[in-house]
PDB file of N, CA and C in Angstrom:
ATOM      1  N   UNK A   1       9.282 -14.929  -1.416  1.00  0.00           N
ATOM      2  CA  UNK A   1       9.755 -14.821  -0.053  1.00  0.00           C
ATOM      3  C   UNK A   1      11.238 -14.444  -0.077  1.00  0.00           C
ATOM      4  N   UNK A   2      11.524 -13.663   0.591  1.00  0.00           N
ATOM      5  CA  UNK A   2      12.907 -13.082   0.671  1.00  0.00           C
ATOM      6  C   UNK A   2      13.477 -13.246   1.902  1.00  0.00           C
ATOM      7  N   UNK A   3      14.553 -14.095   2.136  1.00  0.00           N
ATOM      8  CA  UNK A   3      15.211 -14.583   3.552  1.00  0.00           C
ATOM      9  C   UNK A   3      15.780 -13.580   4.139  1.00  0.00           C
ATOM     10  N   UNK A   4      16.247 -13.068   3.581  1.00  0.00           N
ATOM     11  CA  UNK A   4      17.066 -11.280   4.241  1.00  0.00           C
ATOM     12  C   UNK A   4      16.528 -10.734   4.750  1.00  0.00           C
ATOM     13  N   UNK A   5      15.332 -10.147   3.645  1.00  0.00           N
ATOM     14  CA  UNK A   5      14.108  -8.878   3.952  1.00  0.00           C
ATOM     15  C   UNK A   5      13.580 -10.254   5.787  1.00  0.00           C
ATOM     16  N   UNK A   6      12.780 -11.037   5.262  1.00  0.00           N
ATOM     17  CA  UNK A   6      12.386 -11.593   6.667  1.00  0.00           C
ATOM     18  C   UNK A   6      13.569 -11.115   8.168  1.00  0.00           C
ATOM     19  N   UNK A   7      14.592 -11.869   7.737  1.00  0.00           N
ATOM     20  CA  UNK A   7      15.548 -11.997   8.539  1.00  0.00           C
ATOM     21  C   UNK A   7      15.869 -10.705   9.380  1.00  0.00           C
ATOM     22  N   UNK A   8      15.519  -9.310   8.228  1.00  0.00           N
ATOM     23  CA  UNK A   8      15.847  -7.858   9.001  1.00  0.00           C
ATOM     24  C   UNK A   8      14.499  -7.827  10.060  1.00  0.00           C
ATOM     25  N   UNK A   9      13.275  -8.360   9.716  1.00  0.00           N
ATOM     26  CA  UNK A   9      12.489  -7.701  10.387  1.00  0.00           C
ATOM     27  C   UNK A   9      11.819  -8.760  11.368  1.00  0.00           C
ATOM     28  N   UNK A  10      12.934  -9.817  11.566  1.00  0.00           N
ATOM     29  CA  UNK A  10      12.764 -10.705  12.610  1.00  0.00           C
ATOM     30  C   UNK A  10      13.987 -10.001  13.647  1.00  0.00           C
ATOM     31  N   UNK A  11      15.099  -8.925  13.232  1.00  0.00           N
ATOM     32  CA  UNK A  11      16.277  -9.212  14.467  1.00  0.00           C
ATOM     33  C   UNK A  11      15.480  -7.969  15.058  1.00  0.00           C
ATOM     34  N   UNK A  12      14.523  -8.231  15.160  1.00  0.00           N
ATOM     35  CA  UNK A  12      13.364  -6.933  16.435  1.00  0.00           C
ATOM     36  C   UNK A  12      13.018  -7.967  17.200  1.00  0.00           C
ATOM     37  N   UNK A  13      13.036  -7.860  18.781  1.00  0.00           N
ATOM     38  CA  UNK A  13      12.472  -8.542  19.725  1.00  0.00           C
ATOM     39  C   UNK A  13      10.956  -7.715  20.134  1.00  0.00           C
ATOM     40  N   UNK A  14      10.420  -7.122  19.612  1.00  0.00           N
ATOM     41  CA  UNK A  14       9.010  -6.698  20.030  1.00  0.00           C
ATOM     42  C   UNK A  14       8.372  -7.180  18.637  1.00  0.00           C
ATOM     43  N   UNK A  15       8.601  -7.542  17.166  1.00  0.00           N
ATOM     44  CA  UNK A  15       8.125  -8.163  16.330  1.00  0.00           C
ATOM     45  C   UNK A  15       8.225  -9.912  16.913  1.00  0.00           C
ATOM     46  N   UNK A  16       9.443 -10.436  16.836  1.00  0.00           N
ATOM     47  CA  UNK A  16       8.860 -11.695  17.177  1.00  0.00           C
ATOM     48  C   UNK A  16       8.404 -11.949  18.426  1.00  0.00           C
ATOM     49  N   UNK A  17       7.975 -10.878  19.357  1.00  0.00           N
ATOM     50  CA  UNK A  17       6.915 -11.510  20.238  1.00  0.00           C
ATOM     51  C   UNK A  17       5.519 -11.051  19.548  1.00  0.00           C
ATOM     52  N   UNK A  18       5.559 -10.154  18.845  1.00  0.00           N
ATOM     53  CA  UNK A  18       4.343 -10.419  18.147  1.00  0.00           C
ATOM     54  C   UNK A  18       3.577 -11.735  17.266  1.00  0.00           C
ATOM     55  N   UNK A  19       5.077 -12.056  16.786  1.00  0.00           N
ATOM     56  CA  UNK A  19       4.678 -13.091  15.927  1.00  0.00           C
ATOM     57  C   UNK A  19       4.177 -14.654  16.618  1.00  0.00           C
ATOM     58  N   UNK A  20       4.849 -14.325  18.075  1.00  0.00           N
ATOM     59  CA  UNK A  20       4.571 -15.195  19.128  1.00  0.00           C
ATOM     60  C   UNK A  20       3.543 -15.566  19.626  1.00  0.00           C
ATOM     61  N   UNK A  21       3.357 -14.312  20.209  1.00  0.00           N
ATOM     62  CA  UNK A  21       1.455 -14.028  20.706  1.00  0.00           C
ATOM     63  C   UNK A  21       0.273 -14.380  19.830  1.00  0.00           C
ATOM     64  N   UNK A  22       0.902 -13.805  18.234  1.00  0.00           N
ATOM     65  CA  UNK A  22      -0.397 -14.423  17.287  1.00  0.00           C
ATOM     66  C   UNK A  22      -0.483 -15.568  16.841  1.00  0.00           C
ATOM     67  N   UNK A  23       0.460 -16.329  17.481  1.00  0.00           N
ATOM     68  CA  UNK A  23       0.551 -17.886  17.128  1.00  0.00           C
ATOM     69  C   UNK A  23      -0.384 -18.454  17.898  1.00  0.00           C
ATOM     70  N   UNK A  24      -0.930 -17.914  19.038  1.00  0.00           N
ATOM     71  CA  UNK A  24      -1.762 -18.718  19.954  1.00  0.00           C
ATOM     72  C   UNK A  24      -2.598 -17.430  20.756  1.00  0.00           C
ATOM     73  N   UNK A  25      -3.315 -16.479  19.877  1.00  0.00           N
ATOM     74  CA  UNK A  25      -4.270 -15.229  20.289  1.00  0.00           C
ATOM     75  C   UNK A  25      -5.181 -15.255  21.550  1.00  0.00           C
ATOM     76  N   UNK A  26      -5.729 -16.456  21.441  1.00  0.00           N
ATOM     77  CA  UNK A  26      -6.766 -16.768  22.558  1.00  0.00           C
ATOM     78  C   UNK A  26      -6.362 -16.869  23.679  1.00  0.00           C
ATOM     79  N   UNK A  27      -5.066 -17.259  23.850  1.00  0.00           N
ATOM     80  CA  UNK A  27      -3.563 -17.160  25.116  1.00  0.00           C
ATOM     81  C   UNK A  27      -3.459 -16.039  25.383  1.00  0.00           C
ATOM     82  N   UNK A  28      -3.215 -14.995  24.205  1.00  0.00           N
ATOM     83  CA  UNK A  28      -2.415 -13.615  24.789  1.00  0.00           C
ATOM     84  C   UNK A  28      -3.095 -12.647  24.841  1.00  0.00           C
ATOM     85  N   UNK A  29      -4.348 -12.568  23.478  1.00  0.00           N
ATOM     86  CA  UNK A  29      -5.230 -11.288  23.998  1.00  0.00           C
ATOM     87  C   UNK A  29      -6.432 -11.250  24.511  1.00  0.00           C
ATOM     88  N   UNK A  30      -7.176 -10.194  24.692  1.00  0.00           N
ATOM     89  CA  UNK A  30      -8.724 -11.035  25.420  1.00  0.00           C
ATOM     90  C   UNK A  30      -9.549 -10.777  23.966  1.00  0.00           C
ATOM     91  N   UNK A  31     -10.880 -11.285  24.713  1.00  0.00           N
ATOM     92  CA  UNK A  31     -11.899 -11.783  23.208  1.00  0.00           C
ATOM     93  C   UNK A  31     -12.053  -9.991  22.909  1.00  0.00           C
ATOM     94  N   UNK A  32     -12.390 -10.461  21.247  1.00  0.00           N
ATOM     95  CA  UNK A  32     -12.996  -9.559  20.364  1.00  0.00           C
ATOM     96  C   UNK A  32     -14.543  -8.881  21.409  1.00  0.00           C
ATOM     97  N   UNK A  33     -14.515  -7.351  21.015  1.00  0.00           N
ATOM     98  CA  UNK A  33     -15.430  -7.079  21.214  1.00  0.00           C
ATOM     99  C   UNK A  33     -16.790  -7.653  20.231  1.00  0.00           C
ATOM    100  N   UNK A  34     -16.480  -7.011  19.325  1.00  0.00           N
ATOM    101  CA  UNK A  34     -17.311  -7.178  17.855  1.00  0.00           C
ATOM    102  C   UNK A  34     -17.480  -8.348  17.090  1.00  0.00           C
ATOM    103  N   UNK A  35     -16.241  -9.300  17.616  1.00  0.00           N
ATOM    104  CA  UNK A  35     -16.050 -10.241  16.337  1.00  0.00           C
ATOM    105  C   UNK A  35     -15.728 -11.679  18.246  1.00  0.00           C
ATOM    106  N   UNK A  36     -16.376 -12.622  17.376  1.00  0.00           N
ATOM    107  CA  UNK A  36     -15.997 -13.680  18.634  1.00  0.00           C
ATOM    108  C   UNK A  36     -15.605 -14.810  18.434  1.00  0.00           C
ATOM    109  N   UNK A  37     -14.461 -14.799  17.490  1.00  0.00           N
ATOM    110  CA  UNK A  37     -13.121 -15.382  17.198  1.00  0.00           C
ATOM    111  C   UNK A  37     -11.773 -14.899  16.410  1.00  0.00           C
ATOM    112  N   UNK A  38     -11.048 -15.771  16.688  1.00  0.00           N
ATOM    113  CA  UNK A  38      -9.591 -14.928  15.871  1.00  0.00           C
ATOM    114  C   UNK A  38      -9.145 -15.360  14.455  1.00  0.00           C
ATOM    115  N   UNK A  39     -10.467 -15.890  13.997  1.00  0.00           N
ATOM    116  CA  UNK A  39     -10.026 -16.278  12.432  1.00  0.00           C
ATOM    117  C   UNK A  39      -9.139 -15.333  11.579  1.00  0.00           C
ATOM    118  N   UNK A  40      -9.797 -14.048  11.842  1.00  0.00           N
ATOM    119  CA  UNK A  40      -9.152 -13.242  11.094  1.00  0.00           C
ATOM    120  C   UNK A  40      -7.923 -12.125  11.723  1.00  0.00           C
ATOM    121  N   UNK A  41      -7.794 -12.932  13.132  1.00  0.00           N
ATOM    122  CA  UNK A  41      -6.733 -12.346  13.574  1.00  0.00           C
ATOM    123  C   UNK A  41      -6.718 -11.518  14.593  1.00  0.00           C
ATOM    124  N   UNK A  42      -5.852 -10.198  15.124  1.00  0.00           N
ATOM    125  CA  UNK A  42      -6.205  -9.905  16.532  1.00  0.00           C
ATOM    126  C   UNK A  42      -6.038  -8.321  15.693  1.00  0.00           C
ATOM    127  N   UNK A  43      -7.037  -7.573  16.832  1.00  0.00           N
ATOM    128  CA  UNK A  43      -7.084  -6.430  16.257  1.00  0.00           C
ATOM    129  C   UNK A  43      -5.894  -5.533  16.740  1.00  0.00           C
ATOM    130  N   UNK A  44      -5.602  -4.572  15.762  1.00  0.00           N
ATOM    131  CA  UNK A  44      -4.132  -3.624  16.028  1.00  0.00           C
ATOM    132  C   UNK A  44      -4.155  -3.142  17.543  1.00  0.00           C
ATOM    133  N   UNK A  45      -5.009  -3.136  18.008  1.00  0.00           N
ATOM    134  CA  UNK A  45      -5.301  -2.085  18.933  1.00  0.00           C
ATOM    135  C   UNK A  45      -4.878  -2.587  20.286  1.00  0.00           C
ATOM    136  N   UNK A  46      -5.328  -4.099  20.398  1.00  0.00           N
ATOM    137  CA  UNK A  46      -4.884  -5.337  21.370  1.00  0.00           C
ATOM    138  C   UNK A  46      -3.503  -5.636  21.232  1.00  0.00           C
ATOM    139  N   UNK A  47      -3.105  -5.571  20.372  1.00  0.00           N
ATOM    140  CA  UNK A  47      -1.352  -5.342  19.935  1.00  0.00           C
ATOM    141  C   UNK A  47      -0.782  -4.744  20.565  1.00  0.00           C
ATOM    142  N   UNK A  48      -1.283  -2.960  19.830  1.00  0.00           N
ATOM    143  CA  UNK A  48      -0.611  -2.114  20.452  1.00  0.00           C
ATOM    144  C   UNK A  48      -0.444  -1.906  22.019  1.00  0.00           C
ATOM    145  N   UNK A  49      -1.991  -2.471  22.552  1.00  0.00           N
ATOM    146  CA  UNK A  49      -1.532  -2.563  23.908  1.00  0.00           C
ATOM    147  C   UNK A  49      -0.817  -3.387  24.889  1.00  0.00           C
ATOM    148  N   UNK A  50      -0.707  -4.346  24.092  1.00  0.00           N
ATOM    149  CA  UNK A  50       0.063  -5.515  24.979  1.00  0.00           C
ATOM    150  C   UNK A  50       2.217  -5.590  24.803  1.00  0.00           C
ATOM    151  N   UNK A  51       2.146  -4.675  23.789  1.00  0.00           N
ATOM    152  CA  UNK A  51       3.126  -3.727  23.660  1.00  0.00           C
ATOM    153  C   UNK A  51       3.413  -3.092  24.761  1.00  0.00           C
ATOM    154  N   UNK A  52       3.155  -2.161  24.788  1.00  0.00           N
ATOM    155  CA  UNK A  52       3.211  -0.654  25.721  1.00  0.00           C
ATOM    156  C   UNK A  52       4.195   0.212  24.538  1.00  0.00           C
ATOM    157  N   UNK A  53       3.862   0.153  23.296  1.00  0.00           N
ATOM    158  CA  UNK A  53       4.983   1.063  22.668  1.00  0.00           C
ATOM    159  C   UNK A  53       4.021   1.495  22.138  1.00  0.00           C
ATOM    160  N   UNK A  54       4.209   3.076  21.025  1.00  0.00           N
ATOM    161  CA  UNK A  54       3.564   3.806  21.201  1.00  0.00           C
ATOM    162  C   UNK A  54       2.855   3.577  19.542  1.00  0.00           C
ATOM    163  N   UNK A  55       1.562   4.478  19.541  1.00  0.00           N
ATOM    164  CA  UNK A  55       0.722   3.375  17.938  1.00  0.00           C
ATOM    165  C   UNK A  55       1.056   3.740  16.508  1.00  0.00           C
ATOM    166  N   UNK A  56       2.597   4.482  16.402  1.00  0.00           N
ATOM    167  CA  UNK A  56       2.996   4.728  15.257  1.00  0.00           C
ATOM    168  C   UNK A  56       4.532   3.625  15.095  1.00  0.00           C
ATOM    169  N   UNK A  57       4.896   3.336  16.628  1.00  0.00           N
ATOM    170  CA  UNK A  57       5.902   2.467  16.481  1.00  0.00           C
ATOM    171  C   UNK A  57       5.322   1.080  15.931  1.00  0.00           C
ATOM    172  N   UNK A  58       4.309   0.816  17.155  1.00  0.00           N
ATOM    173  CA  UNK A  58       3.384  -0.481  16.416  1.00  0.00           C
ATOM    174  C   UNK A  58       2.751  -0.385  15.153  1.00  0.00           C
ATOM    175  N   UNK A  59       2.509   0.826  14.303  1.00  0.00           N
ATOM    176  CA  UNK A  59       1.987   0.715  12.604  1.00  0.00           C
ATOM    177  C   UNK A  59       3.371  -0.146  11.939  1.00  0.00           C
ATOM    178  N   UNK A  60       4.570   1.049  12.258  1.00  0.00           N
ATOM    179  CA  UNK A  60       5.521   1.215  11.686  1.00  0.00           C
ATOM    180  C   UNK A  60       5.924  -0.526  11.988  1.00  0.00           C
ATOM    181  N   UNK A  61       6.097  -1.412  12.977  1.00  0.00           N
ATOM    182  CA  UNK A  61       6.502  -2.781  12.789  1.00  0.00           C
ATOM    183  C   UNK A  61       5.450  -3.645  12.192  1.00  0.00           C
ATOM    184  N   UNK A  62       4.197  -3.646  11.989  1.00  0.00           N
ATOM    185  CA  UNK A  62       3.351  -3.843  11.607  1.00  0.00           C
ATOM    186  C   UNK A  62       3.129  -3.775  10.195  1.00  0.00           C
ATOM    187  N   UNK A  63       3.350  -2.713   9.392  1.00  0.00           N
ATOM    188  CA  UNK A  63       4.168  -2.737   8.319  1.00  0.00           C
ATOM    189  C   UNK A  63       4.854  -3.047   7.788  1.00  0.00           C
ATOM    190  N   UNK A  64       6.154  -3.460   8.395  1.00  0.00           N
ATOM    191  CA  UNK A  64       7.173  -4.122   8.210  1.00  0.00           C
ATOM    192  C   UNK A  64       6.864  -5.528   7.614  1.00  0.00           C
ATOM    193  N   UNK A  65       5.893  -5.939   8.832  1.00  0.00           N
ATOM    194  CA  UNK A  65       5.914  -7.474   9.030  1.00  0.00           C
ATOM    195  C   UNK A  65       5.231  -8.215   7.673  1.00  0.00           C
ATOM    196  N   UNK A  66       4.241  -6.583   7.221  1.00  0.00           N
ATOM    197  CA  UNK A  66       2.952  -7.047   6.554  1.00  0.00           C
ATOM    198  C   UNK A  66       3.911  -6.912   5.034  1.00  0.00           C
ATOM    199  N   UNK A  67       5.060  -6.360   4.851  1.00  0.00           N
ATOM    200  CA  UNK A  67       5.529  -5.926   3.516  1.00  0.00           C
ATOM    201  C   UNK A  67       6.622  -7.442   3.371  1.00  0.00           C
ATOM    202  N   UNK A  68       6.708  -7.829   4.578  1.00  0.00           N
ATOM    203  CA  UNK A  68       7.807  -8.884   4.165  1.00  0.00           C
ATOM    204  C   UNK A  68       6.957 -10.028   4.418  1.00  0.00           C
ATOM    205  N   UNK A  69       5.845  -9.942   4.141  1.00  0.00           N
ATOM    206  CA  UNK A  69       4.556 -10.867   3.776  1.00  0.00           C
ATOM    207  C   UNK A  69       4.116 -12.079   5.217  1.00  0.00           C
ATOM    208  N   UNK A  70       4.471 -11.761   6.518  1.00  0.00           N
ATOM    209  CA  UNK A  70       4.764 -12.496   8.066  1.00  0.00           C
ATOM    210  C   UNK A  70       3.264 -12.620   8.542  1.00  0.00           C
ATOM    211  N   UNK A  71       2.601 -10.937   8.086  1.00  0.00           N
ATOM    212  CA  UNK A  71       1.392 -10.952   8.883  1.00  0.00           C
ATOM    213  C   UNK A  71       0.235 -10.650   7.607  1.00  0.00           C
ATOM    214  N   UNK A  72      -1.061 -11.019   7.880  1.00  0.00           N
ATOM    215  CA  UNK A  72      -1.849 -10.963   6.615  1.00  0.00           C
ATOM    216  C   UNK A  72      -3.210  -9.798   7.720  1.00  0.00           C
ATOM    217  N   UNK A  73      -3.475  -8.644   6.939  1.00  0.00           N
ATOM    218  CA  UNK A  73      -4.566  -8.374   7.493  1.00  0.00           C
ATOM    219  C   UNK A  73      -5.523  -7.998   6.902  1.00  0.00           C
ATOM    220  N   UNK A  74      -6.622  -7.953   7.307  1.00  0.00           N
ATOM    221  CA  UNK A  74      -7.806  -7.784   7.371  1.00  0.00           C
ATOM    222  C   UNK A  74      -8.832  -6.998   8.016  1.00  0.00           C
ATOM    223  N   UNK A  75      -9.747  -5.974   7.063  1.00  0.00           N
ATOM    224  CA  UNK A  75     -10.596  -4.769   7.765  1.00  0.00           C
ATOM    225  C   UNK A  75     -12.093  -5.827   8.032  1.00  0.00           C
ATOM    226  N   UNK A  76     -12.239  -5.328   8.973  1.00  0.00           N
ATOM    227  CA  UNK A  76     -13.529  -4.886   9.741  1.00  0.00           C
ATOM    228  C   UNK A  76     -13.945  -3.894  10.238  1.00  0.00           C
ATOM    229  N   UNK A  77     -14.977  -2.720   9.305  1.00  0.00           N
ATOM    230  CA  UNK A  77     -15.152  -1.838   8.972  1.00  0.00           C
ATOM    231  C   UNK A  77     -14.133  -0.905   9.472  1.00  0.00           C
ATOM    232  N   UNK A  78     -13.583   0.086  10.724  1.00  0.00           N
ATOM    233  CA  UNK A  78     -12.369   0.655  10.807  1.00  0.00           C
ATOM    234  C   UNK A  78     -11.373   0.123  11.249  1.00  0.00           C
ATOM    235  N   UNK A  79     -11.802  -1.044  11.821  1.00  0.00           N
ATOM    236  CA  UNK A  79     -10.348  -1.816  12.264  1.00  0.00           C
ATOM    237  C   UNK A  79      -9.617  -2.816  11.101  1.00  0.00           C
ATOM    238  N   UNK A  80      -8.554  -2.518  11.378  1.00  0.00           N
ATOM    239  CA  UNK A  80      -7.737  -3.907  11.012  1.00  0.00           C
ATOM    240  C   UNK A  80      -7.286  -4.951  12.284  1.00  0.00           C
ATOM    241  N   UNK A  81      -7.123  -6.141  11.405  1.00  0.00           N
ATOM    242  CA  UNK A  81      -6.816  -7.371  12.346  1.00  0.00           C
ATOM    243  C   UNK A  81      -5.627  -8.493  11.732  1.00  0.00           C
ATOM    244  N   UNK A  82      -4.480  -8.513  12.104  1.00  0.00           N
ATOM    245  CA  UNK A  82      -3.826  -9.331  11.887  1.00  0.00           C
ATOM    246  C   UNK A  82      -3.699 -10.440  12.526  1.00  0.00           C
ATOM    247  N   UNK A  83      -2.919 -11.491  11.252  1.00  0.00           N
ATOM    248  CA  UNK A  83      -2.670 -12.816  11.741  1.00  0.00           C
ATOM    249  C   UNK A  83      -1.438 -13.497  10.706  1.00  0.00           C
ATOM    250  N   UNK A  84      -1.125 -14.401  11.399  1.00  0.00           N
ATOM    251  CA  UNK A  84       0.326 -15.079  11.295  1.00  0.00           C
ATOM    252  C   UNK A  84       0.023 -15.552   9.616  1.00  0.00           C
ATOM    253  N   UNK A  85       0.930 -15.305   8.902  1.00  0.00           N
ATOM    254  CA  UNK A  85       0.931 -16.273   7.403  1.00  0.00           C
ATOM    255  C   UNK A  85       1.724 -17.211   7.370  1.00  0.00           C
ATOM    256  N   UNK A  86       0.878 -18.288   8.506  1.00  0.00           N
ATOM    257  CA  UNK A  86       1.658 -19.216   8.244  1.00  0.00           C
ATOM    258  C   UNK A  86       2.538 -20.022   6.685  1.00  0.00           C
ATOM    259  N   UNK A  87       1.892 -19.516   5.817  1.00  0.00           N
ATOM    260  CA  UNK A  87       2.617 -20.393   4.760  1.00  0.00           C
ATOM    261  C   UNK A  87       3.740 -19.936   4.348  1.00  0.00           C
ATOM    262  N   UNK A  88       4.119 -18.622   4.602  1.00  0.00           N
ATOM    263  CA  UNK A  88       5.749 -17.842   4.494  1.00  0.00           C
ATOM    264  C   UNK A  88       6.218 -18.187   5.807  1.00  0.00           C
ATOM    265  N   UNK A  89       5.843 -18.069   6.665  1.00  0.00           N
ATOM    266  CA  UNK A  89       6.940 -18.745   8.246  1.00  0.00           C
ATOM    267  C   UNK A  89       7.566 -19.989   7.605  1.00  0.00           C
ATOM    268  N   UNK A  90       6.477 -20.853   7.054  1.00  0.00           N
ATOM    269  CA  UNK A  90       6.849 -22.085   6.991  1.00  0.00           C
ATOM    270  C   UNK A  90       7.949 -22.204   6.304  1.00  0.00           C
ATOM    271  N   UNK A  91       7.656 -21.822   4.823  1.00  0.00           N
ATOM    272  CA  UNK A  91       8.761 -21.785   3.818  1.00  0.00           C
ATOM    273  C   UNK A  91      10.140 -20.876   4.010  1.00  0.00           C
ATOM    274  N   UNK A  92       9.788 -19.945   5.010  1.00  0.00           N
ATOM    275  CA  UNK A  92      10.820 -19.032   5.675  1.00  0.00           C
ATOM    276  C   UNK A  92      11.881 -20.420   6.509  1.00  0.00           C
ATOM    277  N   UNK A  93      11.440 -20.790   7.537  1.00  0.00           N
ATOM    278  CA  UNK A  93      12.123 -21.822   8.145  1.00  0.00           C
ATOM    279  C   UNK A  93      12.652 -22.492   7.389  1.00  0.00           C
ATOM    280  N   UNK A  94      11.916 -23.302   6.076  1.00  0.00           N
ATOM    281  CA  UNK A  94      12.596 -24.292   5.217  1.00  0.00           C
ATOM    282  C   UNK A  94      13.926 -24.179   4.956  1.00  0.00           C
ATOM    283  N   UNK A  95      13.520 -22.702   4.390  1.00  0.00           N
ATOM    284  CA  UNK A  95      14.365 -22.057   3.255  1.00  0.00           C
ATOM    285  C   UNK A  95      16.191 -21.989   4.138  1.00  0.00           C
ATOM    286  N   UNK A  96      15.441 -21.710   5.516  1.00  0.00           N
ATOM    287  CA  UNK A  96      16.913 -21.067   6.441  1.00  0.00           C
ATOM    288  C   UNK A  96      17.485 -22.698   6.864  1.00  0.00           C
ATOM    289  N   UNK A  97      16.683 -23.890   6.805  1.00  0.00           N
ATOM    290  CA  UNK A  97      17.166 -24.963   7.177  1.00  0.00           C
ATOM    291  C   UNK A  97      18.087 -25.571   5.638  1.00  0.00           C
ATOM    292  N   UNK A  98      17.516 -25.174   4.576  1.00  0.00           N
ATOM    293  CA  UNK A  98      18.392 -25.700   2.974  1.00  0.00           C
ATOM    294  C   UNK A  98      19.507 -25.428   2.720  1.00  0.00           C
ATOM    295  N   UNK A  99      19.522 -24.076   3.502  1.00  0.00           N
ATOM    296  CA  UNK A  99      20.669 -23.171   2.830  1.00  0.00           C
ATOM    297  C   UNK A  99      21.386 -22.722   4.284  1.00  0.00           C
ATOM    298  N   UNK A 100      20.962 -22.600   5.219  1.00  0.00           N
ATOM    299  CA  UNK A 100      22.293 -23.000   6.753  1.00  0.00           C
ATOM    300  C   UNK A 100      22.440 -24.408   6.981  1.00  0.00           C
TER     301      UNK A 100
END
């Protein structure tokens, strides 16, 4: 886990409302067509729309999130579906409470 790398791709306010929304999915997006729970997370597509930004900006933060290890995803056959990793948030927070 890298506090920096996190730290760059938290000072985006349309990432941490992402990271927001997938904290509590069943709150922010509507149900899966295909799939009828959010175990494995919310699909890109419900993202991108609850965004309103456009679906290369949402890859491109999405990417981000997924390289500095925030979001974990998962295919179902053409879709992907992300969700929160919680166990790097966690240790992310730790880490910023040890050392600030």
């Amino acid at each position: 886990m890298d506090i920096v790398e996190i730290s760059k791709v938290l000072s985006n306010q349309t990432r941490v409302n992402i990271l927001k929304w997938l904290k509590e999915p069943e709150k922010n997006f509507p149900p899966h067509q295909d799939i009828d729970h959010f175990d494995d997370g919310v699909c890109v597509g419900y993202i991108h729309d609850k965004t309103g930004l456009s679906q290369s900006t949402i890859s491109t933060y999405l990417a981000s999130m997924q390289n500095a290890e925030l979001i974990i995803p998962t295919r179902h056959g053409k879709w992907t579906y992300y969700k929160r990793n919680e166990k790097v948030i966690d240790a992310y927070i730790k880490s910023l409470k040890s050392v600030l």
